[in-house]
Protein backbone atom coordinates (compact mmCIF):
# COMPACT_ATOMS: atom_id res chain seq x y z
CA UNK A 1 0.00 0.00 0.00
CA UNK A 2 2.76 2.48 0.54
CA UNK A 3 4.45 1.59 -2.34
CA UNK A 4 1.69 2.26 -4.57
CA UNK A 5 0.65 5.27 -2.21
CA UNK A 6 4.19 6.59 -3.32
CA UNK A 7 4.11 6.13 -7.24
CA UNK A 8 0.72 7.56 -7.32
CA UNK A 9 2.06 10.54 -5.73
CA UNK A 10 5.28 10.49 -7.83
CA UNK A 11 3.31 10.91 -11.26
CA UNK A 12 1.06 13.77 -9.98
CA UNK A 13 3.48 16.04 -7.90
CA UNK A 14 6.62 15.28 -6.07
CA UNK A 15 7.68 18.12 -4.95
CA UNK A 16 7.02 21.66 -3.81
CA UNK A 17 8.55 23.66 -0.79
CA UNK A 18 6.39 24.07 2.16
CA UNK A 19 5.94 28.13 0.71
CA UNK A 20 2.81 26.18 -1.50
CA UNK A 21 0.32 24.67 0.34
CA UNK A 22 -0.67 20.92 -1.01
CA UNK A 23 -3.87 18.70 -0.11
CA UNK A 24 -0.76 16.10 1.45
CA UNK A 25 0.54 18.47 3.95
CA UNK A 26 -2.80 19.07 5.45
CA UNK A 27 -4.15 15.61 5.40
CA UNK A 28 -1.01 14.40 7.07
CA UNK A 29 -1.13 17.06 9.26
CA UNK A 30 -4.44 16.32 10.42
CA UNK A 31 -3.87 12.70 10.82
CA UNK A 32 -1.11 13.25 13.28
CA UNK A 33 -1.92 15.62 15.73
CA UNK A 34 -5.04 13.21 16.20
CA UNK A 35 -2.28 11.16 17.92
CA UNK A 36 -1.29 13.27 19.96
CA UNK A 37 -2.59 14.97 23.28
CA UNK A 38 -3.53 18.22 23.94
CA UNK A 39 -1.88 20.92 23.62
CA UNK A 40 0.41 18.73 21.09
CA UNK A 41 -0.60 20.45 18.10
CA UNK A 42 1.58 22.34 15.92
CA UNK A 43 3.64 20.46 13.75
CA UNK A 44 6.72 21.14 11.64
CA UNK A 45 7.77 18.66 9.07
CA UNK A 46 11.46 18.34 8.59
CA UNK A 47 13.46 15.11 7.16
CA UNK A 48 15.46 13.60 9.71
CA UNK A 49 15.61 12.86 13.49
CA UNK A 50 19.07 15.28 13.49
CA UNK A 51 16.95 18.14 11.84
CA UNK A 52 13.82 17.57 14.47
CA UNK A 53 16.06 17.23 17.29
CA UNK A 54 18.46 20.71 15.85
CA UNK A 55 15.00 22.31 15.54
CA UNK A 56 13.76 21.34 19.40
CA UNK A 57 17.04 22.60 20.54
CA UNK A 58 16.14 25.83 18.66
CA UNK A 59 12.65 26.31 20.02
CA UNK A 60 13.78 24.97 23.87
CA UNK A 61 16.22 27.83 23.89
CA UNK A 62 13.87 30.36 22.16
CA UNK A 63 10.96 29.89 24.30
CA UNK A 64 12.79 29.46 28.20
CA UNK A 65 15.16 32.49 27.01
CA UNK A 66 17.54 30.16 28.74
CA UNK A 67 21.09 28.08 26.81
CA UNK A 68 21.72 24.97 29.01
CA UNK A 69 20.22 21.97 27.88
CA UNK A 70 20.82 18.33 29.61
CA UNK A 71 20.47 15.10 28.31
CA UNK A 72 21.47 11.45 29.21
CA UNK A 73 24.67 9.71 28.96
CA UNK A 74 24.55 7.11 26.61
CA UNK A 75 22.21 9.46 25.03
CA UNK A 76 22.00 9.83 21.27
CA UNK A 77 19.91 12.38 19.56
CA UNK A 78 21.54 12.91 16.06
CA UNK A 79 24.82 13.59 14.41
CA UNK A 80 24.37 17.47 13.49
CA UNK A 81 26.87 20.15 14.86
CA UNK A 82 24.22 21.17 16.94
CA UNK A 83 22.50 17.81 18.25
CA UNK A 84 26.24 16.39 18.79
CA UNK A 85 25.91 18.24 22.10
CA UNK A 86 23.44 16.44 22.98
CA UNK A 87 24.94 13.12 22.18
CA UNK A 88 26.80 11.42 24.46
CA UNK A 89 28.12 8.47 22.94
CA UNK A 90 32.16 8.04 22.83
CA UNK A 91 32.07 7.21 18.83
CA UNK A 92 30.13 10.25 18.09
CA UNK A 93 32.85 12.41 20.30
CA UNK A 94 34.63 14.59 18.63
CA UNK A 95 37.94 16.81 18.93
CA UNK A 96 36.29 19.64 17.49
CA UNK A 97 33.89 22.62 19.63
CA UNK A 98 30.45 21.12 18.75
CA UNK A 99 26.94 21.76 20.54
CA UNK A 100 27.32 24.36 22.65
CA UNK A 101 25.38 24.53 26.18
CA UNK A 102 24.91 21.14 26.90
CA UNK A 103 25.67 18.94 29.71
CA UNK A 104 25.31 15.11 30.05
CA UNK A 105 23.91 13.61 33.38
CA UNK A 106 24.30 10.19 34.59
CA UNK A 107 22.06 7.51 32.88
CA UNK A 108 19.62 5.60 35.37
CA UNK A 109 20.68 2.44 33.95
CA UNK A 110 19.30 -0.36 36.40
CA UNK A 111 21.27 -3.24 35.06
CA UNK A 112 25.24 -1.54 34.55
CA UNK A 113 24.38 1.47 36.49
CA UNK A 114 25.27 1.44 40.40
CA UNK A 115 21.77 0.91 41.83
CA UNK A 116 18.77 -1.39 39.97
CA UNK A 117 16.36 -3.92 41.19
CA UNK A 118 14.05 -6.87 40.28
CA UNK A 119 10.74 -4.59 39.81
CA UNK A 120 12.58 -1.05 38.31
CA UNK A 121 11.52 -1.13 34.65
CA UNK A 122 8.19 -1.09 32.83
CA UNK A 123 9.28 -4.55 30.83
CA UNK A 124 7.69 -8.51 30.93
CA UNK A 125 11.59 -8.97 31.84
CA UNK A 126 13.69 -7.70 34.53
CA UNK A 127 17.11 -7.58 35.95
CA UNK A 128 18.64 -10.47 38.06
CA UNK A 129 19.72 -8.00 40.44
CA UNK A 130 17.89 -8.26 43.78
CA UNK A 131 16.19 -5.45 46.37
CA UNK A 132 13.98 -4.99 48.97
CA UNK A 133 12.11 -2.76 47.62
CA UNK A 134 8.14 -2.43 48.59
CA UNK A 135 6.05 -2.60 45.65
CA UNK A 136 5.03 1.13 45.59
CA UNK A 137 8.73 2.48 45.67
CA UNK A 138 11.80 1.92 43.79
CA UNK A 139 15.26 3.26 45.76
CA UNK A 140 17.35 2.61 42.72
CA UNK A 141 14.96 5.50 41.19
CA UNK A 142 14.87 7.81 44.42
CA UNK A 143 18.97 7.57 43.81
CA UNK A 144 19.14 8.55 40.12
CA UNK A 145 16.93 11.60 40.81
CA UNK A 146 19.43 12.12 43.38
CA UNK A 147 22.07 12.36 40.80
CA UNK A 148 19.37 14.04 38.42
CA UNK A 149 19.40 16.87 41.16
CA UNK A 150 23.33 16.87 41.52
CA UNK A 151 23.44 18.01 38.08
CA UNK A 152 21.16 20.40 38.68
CA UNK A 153 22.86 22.19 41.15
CA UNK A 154 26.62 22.25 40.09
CA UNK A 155 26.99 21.60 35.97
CA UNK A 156 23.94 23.72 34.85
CA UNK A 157 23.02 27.63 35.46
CA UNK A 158 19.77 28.24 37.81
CA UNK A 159 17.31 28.32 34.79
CA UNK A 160 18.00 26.36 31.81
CA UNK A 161 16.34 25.57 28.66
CA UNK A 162 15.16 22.16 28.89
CA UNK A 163 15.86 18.48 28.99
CA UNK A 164 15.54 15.70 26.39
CA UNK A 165 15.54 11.84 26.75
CA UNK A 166 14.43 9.11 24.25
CA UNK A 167 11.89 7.12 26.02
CA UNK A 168 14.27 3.85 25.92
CA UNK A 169 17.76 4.72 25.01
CA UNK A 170 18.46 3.12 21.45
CA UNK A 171 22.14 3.55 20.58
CA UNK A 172 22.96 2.94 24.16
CA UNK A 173 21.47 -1.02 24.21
CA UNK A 174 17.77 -0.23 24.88
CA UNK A 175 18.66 1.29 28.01
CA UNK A 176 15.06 1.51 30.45
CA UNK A 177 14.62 3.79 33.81
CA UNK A 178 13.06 2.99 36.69
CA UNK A 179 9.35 3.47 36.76
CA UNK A 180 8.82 6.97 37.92
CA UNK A 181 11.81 8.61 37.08
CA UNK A 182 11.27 11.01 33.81
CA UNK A 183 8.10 12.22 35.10
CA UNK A 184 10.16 13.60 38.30
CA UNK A 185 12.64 15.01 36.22
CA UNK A 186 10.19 16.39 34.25
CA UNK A 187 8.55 18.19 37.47
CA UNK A 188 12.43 19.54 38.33
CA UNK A 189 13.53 20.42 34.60
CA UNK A 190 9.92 22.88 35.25
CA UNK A 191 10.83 24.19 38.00
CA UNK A 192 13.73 25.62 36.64
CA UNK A 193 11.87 27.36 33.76
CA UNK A 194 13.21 24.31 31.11
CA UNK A 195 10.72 22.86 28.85
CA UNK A 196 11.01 18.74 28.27
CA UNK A 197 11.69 16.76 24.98
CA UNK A 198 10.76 13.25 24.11
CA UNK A 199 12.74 12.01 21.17
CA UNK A 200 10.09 9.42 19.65
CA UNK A 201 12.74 8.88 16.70
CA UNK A 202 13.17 5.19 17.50
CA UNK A 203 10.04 4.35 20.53
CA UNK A 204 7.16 6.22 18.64
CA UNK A 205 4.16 4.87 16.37
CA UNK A 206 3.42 1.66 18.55
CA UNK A 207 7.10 -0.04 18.23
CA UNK A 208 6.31 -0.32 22.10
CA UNK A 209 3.09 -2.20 21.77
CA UNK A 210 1.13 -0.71 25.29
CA UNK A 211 0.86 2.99 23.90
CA UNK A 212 1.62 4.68 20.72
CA UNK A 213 3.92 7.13 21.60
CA UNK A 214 7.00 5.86 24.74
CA UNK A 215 6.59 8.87 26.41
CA UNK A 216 2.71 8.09 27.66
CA UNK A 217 4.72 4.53 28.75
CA UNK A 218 5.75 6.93 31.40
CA UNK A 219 2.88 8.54 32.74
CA UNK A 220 4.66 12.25 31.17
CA UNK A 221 3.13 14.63 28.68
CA UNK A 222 6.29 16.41 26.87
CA UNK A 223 5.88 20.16 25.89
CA UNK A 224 7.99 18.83 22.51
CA UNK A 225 8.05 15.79 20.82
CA UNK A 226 10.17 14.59 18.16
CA UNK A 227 9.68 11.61 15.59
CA UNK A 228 11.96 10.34 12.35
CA UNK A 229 12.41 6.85 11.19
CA UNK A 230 9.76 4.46 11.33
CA UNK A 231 7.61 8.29 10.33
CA UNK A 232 8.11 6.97 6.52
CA UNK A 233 8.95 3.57 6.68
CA UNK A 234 12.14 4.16 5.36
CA UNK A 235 11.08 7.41 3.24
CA UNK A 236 12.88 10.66 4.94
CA UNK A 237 10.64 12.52 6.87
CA UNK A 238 10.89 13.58 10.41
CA UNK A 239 8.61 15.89 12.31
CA UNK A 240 8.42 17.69 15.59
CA UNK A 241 5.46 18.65 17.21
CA UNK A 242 4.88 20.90 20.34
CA UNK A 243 2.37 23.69 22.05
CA UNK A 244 0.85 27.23 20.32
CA UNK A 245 3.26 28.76 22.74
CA UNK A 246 6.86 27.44 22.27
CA UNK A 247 5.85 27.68 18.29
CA UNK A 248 4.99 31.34 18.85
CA UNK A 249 7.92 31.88 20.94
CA UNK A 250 10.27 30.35 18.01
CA UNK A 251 7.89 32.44 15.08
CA UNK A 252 8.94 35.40 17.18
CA UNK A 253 12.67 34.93 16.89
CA UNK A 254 12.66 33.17 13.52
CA UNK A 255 10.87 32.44 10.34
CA UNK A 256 11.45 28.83 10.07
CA UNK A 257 11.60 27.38 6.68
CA UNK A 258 12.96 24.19 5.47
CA UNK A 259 13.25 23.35 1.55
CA UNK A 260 11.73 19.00 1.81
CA UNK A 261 10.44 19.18 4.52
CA UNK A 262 6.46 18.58 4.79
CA UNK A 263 7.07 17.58 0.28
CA UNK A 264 4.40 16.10 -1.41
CA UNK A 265 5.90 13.27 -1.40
CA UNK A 266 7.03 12.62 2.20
CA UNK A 267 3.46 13.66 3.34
CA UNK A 268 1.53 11.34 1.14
CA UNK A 269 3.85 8.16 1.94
CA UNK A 270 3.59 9.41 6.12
CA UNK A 271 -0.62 9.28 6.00
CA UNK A 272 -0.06 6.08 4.47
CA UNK A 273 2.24 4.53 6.92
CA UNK A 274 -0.40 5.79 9.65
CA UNK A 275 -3.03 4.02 7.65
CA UNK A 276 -0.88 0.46 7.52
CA UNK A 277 -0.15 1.21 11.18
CA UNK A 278 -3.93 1.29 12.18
CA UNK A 279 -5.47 -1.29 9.49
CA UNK A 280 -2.93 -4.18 9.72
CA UNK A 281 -2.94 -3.64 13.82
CA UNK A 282 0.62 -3.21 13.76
CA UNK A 283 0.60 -1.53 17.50
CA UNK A 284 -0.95 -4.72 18.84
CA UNK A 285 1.33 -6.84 16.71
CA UNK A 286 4.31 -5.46 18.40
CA UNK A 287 2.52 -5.68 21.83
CA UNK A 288 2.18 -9.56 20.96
CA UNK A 289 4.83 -10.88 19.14
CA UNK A 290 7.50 -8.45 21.17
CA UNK A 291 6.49 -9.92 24.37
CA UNK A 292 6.45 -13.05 22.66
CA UNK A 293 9.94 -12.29 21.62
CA UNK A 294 10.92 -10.99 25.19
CA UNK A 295 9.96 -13.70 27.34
CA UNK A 296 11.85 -16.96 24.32
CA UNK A 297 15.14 -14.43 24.68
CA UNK A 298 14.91 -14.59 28.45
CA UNK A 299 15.00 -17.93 28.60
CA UNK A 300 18.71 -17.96 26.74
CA UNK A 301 19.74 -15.45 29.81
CA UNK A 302 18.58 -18.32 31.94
CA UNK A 303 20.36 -20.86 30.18
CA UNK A 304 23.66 -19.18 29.36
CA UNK A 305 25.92 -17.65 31.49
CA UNK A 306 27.15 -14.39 29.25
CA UNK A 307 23.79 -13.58 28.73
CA UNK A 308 23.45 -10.63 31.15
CA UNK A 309 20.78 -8.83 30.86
CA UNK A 310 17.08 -8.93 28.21
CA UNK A 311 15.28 -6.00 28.10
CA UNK A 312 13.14 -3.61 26.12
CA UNK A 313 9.00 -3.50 25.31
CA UNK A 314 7.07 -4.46 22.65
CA UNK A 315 9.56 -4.78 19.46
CA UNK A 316 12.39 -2.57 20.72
CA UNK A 317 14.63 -5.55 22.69
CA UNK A 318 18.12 -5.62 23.87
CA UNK A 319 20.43 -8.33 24.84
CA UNK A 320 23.60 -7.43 27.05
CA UNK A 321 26.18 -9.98 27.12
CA UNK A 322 28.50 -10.04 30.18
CA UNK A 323 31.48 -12.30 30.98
CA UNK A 324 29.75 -13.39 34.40
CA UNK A 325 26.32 -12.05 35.61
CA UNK A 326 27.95 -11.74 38.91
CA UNK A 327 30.29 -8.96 37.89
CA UNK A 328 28.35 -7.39 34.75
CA UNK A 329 31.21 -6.38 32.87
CA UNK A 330 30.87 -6.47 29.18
CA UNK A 331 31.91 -9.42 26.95
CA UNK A 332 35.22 -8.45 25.40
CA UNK A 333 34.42 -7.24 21.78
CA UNK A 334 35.81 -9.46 19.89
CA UNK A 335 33.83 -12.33 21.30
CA UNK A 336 30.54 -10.17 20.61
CA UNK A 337 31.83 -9.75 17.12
CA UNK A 338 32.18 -13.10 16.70
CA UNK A 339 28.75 -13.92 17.42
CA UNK A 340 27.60 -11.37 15.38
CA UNK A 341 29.34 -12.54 12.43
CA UNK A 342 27.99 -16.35 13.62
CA UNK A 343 24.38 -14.97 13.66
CA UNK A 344 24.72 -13.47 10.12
CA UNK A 345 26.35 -16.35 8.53
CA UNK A 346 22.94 -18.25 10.14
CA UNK A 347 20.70 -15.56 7.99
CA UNK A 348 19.65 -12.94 11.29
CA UNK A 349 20.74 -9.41 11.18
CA UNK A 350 20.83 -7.58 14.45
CA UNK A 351 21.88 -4.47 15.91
CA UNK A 352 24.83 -3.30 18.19
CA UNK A 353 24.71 -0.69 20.91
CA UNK A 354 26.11 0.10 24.27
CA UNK A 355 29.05 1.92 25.39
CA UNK A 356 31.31 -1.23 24.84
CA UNK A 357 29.27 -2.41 22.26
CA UNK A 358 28.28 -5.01 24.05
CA UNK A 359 24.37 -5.20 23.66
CA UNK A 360 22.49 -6.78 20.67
CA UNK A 361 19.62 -4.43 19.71
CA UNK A 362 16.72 -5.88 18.26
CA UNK A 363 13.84 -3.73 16.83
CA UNK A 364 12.10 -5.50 14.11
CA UNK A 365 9.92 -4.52 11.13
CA UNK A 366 6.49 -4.09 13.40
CA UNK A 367 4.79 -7.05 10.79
CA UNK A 368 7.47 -9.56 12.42
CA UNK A 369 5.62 -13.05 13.02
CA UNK A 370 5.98 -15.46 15.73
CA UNK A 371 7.59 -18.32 13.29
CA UNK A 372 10.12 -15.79 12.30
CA UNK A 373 10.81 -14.64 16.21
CA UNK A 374 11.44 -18.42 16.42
CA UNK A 375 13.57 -18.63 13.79
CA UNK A 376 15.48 -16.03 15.44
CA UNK A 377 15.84 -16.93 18.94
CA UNK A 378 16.92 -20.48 17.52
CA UNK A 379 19.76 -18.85 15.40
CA UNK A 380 21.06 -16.96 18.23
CA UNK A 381 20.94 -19.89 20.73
CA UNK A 382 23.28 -21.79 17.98
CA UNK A 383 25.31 -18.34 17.64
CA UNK A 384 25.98 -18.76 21.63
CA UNK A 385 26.26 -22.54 21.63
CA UNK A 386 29.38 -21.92 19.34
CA UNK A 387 30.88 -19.58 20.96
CA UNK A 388 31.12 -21.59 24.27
CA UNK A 389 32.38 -24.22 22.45
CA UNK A 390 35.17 -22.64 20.77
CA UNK A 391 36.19 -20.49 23.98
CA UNK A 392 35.96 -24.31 26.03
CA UNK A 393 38.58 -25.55 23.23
């Protein structure tokens, strides 16, 4: 359907700046912000999750009146000059002054970080570390606001302009909080006059199977959001999408234009996408089949002893492997990249991510079945039986 969706709109007009309003722009428009709560409703369309992020940046800054901007380590929010600030992943690090006014706090990782628990994460899976936690409170996340605070008060100036965080870290190895953390960071990012971004690029459009967007996974209501990726199935297009009065705040400062982005073309092949999303149940699909996926993939952490940590929701799953789950430490490389290459070689292609590169990241197309989740699992158990056998040799 979005194929044909595509060359339909290919012969009639494929493109036209933003300058000339088109039926596609307002159609998509309108199918969109439907998704969305109030007062979500302005959109801009742009072409990639570096250009929505750059532009967030922009309008965080214009409306607070404020520079400083914090996100996580382990955080990755594009490869722009400007979003490279806000990236804080050593590969992306560069030698060169990049991303000005932005400061890095410590990720509330509860598997690697230094506090985590068996009930911390909204996931059918969780850690094999232990507490005593009562069900309605989670110290692990009372200490990571603790840090939160920390940076707060000494690497940041009293008001700031805001705060992003990707509802599950992606580059980082499908990183989760603790239940309960972003929406008190959210409450003291406020309080300092900063305004708070979810970057939907990789969680948005039902890849997390409970909600639509990973942000209402957390109980918070963003004053921007951003999106990219799975937007066009492939197609670039990106969008970010945010209240009357931070767009009024940015018209005020700047006329924002952007050559492709909100194109005939884009627009046309992002209404269809919603469509597919909504007629083939895809949202439910990832619900099913990713839990399905998450519980066969816990088993192997049962059964093998370098299999640290599975984590993630719906069909956005990661798989840390560790040399003992006593210690945590990361696998040495070149033993992940071995079974890598193993799991290739056996016909499944999978992600890397982590600071060590130590996680496999899984986040299928959302039409994934539960044969081919078999398949999978069943590939990567051989990929792991081979590796113990050739490190037992």
């Amino acid at each position: 359907k979005v194929n044909a969706v595509a060359q339909k709109q290919l012969g009639r007009l494929w493109h036209t700046s933003a300058v000339f309003f088109h039926p596609p722009i307002h159609e998509y428009a309108e199918k969109l912000s439907v998704l969305l709560p109030e007062p979500l409703k302005v959109i801009f369309l742009l072409n990639s999750g570096s250009e929505a992020n750059d532009l967030a940046m922009l309008m965080a800054r214009a409306h607070s009146n404020n520079t400083d901007i914090i996100s996580f380590r382990g955080a990755y929010h594009g490869c722009s000059p400007y979003t490279l600030g806000l990236t804080n992943v050593g590969f992306y690090k560069m030698e060169l002054p990049s991303g000005m006014g932005c400061q890095s706090t410590m990720c509330p990782d509860v598997f690697c970080g230094p506090w985590g628990g068996s009930h911390c994460r909204d996931s059918p899976v969780q850690t094999i570390r232990k507490c005593s936690c009562a069900p309605d409170c989670c110290q692990a996340k009372d200490q990571y606001i603790e840090q939160f605070k920390d940076t707060l008060s000494t690497s940041v100036a009293k008001s700031i302009a805001g705060f992003f965080a990707e509802p599950i870290q992606g580059v980082n190895g499908v990183v989760q909080y603790p239940k309960g953390f972003l929406k008190e960071a959210f409450e003291l990012v406020r309080e300092r006059g900063g305004v708070c971004v979810a970057d939907e690029v990789q969680t948005g459009f039902g890849r997390l199977g409970s909600h639509f967007w990973g942000f209402q996974t957390h109980g918070v209501l963003p004053d921007i959001v951003t999106m990219a990726k799975g937007i066009g199935n492939g197609f670039p297009m990106a969008a970010v999408v945010t209240t009357p009065e931070i767009a009024k705040s940015l018209a005020k400062r700047l006329l924002h234009f952007n050559t492709f982005g909100g194109n005939p073309m884009a627009c046309a092949i992002g209404s269809s996408v919603l469509e597919v999303i909504k007629e083939e149940n895809l949202q439910e699909n990832s619900q099913e089949v990713g839990t399905y996926m998450l519980l066969k993939f816990a088993k192997l952490r049962d059964e093998f002893e370098i299999v640290g940590d599975v984590r993630g929701k719906g069909l956005m799953i990661g798989i840390e492997m560790v040399k003992d789950k006593t210690s945590r430490q990361p696998l040495p490389r070149e033993e992940v990249n071995q079974i890598h290459q193993d799991c290739k070689r056996m016909g499944l292609l999978v992600g890397r991510g982590g600071t060590f590169s130590q996680t496999f990241r899984i986040a299928p197309s959302m039409c994934i079945t539960k044969p081919e989740v078999d398949f999978a699992v069943e590939v990567f158990r051989s990929a792991l039986i081979q590796h113990m056998e050739s490190q037992a040799k």
